[in-house]
PDB file of N, CA and C in Angstrom:
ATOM      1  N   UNK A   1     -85.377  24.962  76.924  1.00  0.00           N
ATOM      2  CA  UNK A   1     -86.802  25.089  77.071  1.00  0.00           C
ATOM      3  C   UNK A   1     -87.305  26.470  76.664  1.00  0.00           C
ATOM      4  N   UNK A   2     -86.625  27.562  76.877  1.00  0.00           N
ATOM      5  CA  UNK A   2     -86.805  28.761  76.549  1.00  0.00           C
ATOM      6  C   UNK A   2     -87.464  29.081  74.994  1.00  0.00           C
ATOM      7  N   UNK A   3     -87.212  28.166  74.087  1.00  0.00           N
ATOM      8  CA  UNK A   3     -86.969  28.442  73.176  1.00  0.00           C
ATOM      9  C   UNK A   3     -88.775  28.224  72.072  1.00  0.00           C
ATOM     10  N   UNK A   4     -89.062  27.246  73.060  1.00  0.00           N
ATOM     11  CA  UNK A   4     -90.943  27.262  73.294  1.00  0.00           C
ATOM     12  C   UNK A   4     -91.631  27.684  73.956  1.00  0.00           C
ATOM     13  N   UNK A   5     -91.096  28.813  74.910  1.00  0.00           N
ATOM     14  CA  UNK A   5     -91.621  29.888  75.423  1.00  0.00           C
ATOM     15  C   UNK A   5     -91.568  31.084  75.482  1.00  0.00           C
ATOM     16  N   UNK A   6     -92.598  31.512  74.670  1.00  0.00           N
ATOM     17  CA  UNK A   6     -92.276  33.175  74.112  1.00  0.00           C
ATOM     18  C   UNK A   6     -93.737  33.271  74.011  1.00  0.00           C
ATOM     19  N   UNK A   7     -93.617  34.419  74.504  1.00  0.00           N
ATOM     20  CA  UNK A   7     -94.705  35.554  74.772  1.00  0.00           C
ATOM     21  C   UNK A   7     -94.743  36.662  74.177  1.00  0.00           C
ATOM     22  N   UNK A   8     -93.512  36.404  73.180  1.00  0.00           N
ATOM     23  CA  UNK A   8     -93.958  37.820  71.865  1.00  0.00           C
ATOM     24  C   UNK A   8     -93.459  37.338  70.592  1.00  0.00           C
ATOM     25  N   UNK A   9     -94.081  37.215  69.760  1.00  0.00           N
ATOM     26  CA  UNK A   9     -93.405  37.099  68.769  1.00  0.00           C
ATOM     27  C   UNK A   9     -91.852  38.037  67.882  1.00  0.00           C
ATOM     28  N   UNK A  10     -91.527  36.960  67.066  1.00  0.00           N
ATOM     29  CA  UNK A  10     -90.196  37.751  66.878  1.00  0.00           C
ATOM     30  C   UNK A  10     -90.187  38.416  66.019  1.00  0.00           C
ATOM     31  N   UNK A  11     -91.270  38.963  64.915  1.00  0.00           N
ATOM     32  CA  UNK A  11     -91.817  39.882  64.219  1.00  0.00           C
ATOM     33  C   UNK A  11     -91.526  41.174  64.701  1.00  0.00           C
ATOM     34  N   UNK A  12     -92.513  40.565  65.631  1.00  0.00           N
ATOM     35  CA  UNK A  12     -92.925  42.028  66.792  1.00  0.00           C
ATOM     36  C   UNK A  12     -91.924  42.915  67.035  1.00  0.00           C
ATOM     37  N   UNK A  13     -90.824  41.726  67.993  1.00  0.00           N
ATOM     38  CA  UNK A  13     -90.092  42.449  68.465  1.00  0.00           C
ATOM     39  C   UNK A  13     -88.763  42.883  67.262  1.00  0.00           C
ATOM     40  N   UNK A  14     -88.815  43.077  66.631  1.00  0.00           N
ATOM     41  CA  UNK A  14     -87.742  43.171  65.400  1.00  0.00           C
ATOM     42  C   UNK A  14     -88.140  44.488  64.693  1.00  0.00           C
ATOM     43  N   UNK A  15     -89.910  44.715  65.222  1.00  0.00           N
ATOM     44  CA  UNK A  15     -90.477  46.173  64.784  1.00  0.00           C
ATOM     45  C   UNK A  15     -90.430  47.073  65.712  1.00  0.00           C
ATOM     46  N   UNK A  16     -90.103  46.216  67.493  1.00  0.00           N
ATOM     47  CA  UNK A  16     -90.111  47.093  68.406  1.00  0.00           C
ATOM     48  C   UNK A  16     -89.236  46.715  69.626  1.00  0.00           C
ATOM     49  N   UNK A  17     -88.220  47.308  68.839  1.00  0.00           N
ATOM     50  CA  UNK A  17     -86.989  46.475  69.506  1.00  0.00           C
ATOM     51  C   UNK A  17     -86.925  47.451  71.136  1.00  0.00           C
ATOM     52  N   UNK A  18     -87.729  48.359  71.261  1.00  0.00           N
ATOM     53  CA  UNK A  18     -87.422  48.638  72.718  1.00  0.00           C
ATOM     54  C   UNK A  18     -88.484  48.085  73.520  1.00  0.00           C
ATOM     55  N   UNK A  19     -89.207  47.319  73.289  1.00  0.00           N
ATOM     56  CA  UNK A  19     -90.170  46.276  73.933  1.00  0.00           C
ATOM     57  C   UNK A  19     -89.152  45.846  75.088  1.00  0.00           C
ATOM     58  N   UNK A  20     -87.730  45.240  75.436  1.00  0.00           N
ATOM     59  CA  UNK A  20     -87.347  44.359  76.343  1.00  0.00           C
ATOM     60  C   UNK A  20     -86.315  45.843  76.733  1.00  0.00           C
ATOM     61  N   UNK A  21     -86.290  47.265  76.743  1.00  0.00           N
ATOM     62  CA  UNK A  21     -85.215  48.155  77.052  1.00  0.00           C
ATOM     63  C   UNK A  21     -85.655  48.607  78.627  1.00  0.00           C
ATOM     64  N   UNK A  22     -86.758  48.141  79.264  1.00  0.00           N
ATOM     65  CA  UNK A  22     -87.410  48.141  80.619  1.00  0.00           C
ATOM     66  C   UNK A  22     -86.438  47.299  81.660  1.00  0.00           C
ATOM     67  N   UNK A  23     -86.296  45.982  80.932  1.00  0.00           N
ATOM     68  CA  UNK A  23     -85.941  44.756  81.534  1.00  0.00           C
ATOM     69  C   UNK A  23     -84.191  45.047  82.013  1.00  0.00           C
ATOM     70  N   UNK A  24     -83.346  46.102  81.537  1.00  0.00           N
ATOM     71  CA  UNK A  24     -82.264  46.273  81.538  1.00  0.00           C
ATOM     72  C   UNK A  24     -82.307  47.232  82.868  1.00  0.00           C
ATOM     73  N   UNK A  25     -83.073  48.187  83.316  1.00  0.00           N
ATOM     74  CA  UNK A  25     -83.543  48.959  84.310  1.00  0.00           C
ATOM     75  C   UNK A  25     -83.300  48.871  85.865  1.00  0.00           C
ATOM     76  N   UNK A  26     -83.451  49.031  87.006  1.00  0.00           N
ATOM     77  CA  UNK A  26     -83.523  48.585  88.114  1.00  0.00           C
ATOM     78  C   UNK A  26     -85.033  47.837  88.713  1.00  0.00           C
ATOM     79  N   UNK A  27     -85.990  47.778  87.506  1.00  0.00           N
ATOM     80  CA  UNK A  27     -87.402  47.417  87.505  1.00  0.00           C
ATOM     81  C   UNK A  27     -87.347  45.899  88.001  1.00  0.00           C
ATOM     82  N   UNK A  28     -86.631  45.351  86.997  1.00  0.00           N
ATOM     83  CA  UNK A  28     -86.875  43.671  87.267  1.00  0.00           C
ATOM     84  C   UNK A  28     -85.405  43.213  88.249  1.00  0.00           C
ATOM     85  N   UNK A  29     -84.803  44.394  88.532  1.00  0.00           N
ATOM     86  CA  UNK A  29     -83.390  43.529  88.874  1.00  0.00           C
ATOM     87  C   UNK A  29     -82.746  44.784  90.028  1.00  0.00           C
ATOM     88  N   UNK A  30     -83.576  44.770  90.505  1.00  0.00           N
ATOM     89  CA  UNK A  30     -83.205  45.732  92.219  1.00  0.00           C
ATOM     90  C   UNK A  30     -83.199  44.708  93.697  1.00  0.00           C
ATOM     91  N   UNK A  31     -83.098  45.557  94.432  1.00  0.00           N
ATOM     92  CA  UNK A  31     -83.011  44.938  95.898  1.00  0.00           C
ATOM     93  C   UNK A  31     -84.190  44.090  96.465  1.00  0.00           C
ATOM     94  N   UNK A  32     -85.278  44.615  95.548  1.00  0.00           N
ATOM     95  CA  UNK A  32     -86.327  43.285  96.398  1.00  0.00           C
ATOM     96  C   UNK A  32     -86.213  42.073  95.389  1.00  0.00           C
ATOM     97  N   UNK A  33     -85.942  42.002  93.952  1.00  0.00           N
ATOM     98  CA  UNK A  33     -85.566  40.944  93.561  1.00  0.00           C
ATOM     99  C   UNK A  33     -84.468  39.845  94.077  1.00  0.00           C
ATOM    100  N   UNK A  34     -83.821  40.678  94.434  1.00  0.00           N
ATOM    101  CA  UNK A  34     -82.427  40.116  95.037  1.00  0.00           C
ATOM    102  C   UNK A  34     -82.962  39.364  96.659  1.00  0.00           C
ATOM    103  N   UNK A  35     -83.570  40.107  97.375  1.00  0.00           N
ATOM    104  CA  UNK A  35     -84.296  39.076  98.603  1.00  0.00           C
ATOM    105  C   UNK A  35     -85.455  37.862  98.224  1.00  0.00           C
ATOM    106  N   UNK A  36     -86.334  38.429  97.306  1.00  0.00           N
ATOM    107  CA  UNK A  36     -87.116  37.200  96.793  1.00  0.00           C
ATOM    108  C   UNK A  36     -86.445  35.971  96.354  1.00  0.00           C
ATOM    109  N   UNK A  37     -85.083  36.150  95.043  1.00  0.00           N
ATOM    110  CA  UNK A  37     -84.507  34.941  95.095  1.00  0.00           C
ATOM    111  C   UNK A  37     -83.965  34.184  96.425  1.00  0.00           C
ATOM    112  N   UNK A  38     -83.098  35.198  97.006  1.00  0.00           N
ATOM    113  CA  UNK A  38     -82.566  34.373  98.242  1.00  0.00           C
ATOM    114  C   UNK A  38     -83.790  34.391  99.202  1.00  0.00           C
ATOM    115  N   UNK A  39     -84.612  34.371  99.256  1.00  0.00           N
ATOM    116  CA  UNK A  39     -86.398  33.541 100.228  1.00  0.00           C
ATOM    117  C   UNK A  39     -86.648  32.537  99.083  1.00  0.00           C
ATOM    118  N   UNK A  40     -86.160  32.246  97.871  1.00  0.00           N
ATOM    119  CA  UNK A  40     -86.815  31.223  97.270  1.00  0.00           C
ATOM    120  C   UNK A  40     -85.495  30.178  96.879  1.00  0.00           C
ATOM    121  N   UNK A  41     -84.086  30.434  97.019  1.00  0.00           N
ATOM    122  CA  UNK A  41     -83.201  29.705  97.546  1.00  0.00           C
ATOM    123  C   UNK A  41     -83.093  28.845  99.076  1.00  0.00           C
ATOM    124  N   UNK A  42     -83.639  29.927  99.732  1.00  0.00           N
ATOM    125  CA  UNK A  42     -83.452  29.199 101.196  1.00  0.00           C
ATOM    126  C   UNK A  42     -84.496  28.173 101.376  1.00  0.00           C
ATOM    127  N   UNK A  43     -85.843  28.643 100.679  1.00  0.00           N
ATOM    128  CA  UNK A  43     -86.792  27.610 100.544  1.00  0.00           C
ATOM    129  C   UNK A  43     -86.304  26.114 100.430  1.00  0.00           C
ATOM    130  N   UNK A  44     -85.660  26.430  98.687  1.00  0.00           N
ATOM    131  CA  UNK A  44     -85.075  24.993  98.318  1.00  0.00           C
ATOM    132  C   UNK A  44     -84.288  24.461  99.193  1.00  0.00           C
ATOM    133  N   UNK A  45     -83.454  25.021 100.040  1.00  0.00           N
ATOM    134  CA  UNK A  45     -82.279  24.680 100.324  1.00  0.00           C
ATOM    135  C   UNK A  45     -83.100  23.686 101.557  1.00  0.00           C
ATOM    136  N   UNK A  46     -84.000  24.261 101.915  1.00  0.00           N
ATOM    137  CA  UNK A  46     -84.505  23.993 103.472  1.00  0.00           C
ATOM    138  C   UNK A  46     -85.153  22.689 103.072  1.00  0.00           C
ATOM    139  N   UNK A  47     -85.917  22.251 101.763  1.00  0.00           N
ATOM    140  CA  UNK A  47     -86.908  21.203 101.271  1.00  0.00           C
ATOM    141  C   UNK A  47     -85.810  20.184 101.096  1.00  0.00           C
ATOM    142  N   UNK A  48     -84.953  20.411 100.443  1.00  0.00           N
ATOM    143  CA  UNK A  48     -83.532  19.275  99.946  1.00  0.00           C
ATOM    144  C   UNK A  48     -82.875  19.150 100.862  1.00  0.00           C
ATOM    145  N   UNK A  49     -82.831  19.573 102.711  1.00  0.00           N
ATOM    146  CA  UNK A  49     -82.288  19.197 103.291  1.00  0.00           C
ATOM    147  C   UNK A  49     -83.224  18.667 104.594  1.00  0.00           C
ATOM    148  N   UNK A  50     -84.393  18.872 104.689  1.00  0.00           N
ATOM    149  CA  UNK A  50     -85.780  18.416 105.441  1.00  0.00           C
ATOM    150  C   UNK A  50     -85.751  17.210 105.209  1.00  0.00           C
ATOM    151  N   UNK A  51     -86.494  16.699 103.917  1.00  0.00           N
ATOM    152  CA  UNK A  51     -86.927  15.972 103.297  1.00  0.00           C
ATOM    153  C   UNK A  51     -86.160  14.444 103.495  1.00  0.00           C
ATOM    154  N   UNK A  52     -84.966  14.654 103.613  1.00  0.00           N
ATOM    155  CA  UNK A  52     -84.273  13.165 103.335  1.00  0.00           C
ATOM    156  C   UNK A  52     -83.994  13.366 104.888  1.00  0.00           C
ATOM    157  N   UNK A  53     -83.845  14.344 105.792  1.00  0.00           N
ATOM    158  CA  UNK A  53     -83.432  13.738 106.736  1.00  0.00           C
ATOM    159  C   UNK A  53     -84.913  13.429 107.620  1.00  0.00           C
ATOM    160  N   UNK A  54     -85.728  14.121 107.597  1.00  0.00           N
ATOM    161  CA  UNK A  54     -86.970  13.430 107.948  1.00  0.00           C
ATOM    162  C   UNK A  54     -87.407  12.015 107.539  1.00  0.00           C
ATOM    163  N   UNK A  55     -86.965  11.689 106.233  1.00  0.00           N
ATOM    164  CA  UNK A  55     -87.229  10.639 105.688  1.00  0.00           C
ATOM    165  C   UNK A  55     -86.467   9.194 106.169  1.00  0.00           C
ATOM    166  N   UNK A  56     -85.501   9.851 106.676  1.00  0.00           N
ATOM    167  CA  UNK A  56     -84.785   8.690 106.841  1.00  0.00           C
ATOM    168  C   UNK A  56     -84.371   8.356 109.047  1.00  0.00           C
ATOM    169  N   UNK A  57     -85.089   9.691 109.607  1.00  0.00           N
ATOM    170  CA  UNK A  57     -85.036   9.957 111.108  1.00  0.00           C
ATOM    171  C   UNK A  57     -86.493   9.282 111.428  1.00  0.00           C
ATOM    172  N   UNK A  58     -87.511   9.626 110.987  1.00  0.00           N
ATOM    173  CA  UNK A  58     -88.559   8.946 111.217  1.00  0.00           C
ATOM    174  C   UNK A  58     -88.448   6.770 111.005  1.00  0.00           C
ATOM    175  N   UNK A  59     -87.904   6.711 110.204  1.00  0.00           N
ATOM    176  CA  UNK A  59     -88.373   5.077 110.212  1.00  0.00           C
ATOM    177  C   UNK A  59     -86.582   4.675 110.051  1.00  0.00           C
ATOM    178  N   UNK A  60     -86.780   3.702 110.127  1.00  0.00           N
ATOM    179  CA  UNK A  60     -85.473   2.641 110.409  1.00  0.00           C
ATOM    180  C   UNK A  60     -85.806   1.614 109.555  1.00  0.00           C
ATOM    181  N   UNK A  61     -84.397   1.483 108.653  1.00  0.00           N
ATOM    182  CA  UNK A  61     -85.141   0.685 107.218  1.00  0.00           C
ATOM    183  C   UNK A  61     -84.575  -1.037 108.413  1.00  0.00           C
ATOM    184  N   UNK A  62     -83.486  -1.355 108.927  1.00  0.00           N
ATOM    185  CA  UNK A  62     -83.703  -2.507 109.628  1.00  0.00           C
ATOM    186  C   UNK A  62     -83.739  -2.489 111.111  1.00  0.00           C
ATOM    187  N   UNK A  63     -83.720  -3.686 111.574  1.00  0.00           N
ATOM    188  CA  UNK A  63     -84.297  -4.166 113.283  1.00  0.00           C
ATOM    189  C   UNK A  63     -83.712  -3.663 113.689  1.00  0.00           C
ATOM    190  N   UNK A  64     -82.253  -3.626 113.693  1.00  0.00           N
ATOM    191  CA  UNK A  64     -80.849  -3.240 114.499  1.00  0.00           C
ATOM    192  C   UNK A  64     -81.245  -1.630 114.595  1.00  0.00           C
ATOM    193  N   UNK A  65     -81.900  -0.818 113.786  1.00  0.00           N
ATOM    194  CA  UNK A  65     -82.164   0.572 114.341  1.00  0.00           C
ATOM    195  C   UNK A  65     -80.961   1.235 112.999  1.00  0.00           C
ATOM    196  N   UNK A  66     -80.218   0.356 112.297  1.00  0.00           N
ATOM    197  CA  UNK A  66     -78.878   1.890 111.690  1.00  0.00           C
ATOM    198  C   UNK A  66     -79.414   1.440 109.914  1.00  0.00           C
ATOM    199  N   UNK A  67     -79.234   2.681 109.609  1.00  0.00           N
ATOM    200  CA  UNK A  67     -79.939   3.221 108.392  1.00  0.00           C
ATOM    201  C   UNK A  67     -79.233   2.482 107.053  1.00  0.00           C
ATOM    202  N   UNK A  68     -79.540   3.294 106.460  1.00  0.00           N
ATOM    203  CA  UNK A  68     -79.085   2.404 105.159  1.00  0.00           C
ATOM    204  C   UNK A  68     -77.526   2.764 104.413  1.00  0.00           C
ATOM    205  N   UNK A  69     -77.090   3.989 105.034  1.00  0.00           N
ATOM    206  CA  UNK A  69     -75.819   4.476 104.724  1.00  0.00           C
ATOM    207  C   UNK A  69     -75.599   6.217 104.068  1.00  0.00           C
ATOM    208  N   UNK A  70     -74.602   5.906 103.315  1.00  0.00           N
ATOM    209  CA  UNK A  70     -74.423   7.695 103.236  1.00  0.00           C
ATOM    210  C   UNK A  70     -74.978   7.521 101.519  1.00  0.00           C
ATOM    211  N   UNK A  71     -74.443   6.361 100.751  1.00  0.00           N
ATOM    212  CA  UNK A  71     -75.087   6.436  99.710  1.00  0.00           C
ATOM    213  C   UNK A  71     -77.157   6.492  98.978  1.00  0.00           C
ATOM    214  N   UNK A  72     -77.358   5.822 100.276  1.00  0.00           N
ATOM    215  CA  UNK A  72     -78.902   6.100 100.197  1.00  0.00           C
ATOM    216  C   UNK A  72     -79.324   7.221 100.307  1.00  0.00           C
ATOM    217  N   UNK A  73     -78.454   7.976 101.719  1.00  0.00           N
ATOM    218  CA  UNK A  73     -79.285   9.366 101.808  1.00  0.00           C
ATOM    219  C   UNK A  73     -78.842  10.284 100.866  1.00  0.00           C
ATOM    220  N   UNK A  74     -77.772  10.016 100.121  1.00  0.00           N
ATOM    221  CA  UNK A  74     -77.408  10.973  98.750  1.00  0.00           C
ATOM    222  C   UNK A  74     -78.249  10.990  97.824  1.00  0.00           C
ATOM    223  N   UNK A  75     -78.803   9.515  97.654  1.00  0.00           N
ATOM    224  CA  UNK A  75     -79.784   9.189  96.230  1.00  0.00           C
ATOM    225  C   UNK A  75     -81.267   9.700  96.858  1.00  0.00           C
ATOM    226  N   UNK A  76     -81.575   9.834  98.344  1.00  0.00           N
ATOM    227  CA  UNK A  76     -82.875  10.622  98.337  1.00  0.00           C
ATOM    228  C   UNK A  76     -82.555  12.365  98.203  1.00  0.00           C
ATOM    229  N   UNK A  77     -81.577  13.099  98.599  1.00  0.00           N
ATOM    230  CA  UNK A  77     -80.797  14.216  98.368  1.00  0.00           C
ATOM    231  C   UNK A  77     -81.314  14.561  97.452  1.00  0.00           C
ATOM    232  N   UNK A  78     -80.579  13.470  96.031  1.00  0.00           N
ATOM    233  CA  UNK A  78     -80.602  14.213  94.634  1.00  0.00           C
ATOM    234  C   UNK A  78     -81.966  13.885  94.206  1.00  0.00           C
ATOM    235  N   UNK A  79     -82.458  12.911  94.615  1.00  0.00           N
ATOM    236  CA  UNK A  79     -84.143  12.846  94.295  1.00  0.00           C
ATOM    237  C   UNK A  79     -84.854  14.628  94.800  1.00  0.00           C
ATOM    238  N   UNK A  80     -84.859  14.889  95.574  1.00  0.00           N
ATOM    239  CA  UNK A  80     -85.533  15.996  96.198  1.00  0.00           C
ATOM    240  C   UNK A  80     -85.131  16.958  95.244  1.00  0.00           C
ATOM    241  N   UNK A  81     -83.863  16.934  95.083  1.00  0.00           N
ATOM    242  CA  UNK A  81     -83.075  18.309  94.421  1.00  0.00           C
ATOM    243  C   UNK A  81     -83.708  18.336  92.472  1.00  0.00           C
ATOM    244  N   UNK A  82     -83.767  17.172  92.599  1.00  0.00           N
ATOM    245  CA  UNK A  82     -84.531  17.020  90.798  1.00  0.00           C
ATOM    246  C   UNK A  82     -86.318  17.275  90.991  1.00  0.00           C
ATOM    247  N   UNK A  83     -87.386  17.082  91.774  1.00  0.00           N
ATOM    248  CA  UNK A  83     -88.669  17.076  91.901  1.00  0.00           C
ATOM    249  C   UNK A  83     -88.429  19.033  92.031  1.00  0.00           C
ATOM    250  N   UNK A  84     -87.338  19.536  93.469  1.00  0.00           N
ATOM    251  CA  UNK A  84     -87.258  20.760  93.877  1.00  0.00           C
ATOM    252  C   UNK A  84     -87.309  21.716  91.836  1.00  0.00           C
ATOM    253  N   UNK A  85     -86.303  20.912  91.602  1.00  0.00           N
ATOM    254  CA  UNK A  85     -86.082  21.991  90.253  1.00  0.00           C
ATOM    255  C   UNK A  85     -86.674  21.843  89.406  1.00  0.00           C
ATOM    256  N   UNK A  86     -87.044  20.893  89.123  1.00  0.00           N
ATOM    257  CA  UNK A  86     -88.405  20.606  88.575  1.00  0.00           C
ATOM    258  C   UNK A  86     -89.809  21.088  88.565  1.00  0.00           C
ATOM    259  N   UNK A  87     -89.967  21.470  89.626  1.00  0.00           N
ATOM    260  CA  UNK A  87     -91.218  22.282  90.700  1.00  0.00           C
ATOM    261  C   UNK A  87     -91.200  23.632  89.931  1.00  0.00           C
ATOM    262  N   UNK A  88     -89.506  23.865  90.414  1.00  0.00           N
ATOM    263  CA  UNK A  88     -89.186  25.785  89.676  1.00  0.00           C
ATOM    264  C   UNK A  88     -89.403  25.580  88.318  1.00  0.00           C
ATOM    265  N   UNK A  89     -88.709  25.298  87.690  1.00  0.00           N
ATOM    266  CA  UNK A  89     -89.073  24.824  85.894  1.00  0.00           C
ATOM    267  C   UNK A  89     -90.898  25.012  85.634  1.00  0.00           C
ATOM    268  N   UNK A  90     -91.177  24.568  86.538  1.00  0.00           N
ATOM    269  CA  UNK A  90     -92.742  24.340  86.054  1.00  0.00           C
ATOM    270  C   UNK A  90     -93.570  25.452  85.749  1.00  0.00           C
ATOM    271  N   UNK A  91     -93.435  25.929  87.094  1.00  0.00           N
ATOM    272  CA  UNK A  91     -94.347  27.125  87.933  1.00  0.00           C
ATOM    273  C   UNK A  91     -93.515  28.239  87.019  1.00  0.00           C
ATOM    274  N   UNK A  92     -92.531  28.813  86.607  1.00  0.00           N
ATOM    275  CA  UNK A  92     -92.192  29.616  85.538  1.00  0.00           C
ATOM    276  C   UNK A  92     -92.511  29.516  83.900  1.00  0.00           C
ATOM    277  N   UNK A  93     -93.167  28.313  83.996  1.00  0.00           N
ATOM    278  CA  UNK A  93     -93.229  28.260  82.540  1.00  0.00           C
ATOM    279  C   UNK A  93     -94.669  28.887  82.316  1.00  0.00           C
ATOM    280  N   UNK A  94     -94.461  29.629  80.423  1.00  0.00           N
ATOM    281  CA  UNK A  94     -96.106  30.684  80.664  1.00  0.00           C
ATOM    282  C   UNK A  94     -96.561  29.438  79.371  1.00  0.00           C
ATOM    283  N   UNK A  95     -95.925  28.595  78.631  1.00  0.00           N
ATOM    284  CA  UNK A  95     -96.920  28.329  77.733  1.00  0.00           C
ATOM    285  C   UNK A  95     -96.286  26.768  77.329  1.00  0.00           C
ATOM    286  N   UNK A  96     -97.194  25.631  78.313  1.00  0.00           N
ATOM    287  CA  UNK A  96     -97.329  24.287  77.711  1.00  0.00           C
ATOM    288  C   UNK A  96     -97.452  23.945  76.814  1.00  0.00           C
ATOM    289  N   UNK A  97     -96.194  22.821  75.860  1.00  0.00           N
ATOM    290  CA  UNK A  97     -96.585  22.451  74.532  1.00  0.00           C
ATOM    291  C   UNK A  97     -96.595  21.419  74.728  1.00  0.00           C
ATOM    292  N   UNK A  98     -96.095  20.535  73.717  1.00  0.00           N
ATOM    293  CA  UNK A  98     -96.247  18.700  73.563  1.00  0.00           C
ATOM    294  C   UNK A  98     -94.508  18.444  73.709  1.00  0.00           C
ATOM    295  N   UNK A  99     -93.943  19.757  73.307  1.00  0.00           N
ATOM    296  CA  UNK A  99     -92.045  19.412  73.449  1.00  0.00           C
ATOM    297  C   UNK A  99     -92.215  19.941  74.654  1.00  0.00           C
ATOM    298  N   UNK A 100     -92.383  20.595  75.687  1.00  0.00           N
ATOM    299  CA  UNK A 100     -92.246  21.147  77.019  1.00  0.00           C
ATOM    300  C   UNK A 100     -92.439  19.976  77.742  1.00  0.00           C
ATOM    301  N   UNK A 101     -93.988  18.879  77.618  1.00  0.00           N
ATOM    302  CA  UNK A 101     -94.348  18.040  78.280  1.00  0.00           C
ATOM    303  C   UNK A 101     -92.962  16.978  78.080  1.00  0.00           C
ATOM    304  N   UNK A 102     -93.090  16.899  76.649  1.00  0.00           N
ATOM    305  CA  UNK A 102     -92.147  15.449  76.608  1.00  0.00           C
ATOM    306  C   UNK A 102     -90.205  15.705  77.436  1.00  0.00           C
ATOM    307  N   UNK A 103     -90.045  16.753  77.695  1.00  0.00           N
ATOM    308  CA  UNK A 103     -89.066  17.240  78.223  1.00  0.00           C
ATOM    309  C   UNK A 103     -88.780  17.273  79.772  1.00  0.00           C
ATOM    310  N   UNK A 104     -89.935  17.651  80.104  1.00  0.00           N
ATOM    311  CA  UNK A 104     -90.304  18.071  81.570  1.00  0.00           C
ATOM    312  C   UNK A 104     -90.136  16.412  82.058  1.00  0.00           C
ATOM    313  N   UNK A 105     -91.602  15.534  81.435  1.00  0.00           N
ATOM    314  CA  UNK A 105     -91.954  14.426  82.273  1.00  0.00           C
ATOM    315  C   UNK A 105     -91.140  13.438  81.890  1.00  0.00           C
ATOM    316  N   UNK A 106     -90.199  13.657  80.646  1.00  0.00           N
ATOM    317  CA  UNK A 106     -89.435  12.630  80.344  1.00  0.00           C
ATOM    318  C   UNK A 106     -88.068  12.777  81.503  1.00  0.00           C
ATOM    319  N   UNK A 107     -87.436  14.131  81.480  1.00  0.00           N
ATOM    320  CA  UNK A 107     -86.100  13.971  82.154  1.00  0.00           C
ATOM    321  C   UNK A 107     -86.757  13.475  83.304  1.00  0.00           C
ATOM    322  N   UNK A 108     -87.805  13.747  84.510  1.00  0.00           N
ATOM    323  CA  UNK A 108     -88.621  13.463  85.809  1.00  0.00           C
ATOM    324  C   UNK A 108     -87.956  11.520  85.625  1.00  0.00           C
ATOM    325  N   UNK A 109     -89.085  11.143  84.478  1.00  0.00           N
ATOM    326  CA  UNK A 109     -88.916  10.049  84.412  1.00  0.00           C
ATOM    327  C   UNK A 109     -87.708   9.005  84.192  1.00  0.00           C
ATOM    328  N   UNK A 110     -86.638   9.685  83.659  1.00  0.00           N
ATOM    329  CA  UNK A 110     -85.761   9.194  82.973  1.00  0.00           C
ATOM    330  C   UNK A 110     -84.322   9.200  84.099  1.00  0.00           C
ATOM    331  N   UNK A 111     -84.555   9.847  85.214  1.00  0.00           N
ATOM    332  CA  UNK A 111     -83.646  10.266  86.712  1.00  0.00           C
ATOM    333  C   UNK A 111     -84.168   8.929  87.346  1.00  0.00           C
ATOM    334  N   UNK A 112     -85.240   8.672  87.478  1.00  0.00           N
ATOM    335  CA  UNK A 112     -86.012   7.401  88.295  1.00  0.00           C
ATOM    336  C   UNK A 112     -85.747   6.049  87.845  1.00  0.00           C
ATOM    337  N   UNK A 113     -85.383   6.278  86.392  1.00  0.00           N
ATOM    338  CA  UNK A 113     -85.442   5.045  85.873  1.00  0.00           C
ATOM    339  C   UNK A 113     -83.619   4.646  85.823  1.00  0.00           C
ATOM    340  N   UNK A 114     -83.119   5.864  85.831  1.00  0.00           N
ATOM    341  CA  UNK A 114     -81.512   5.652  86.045  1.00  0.00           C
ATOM    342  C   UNK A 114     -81.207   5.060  87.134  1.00  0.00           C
ATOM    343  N   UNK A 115     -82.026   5.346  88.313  1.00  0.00           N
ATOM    344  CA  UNK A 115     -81.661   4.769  89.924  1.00  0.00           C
ATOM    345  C   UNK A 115     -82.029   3.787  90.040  1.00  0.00           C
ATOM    346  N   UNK A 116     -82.858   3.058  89.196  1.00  0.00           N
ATOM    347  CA  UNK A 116     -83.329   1.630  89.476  1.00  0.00           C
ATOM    348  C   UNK A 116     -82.317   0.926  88.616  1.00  0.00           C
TER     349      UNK A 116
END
């Protein structure tokens, strides 16, 4: 996906090759970066493990009260874990094309259509 998202051209940077010599620094890659990912790991971790068990503690798929098994709650698991990364994918991206869309909403779509 990277590869339709650029925010400088490669002209540019080929005339000004110390444009990205910041990024090597302690600027983008110090100690509060390092807590923001792990607050935005634990996030995920907390949504992909909420999610299915709420989902499946709240209602009772039959009469007898016992659930549907270990393979169901895996396939809502990896459901969460594909929407979760999906979510991140999104919200990082700086510039929507027509290959970004068909990529994004196709794999979305194409996980859903595998489970059926």
């Amino acid at each position: 996906f990277a590869i339709f998202d650029r925010d400088i051209q490669g002209y540019v940077l080929e005339q000004h090759p110390y444009v990205y010599a910041w990024t090597r620094g302690p600027v983008l890659y110090g100690f509060h970066v390092l807590l923001e990912w792990a607050s935005f790991a634990f996030l995920h971790a907390a949504i992909c493990f909420f999610v299915p068990w709420y989902s499946f503690e709240v209602t009772s798929p039959e009469a007898s009260g016992q659930s549907f098994g270990f393979q169901s709650t895996m396939l809502v698991v990896y459901c969460a874990v594909i929407v979760v990364t999906n979510q991140k994918l999104a919200f990082y991206t700086a510039h929507w094309n027509w290959a970004w869309h068909l990529f994004f909403w196709g794999s979305i779509s194409m996980v859903f259509i595998a489970i059926l």
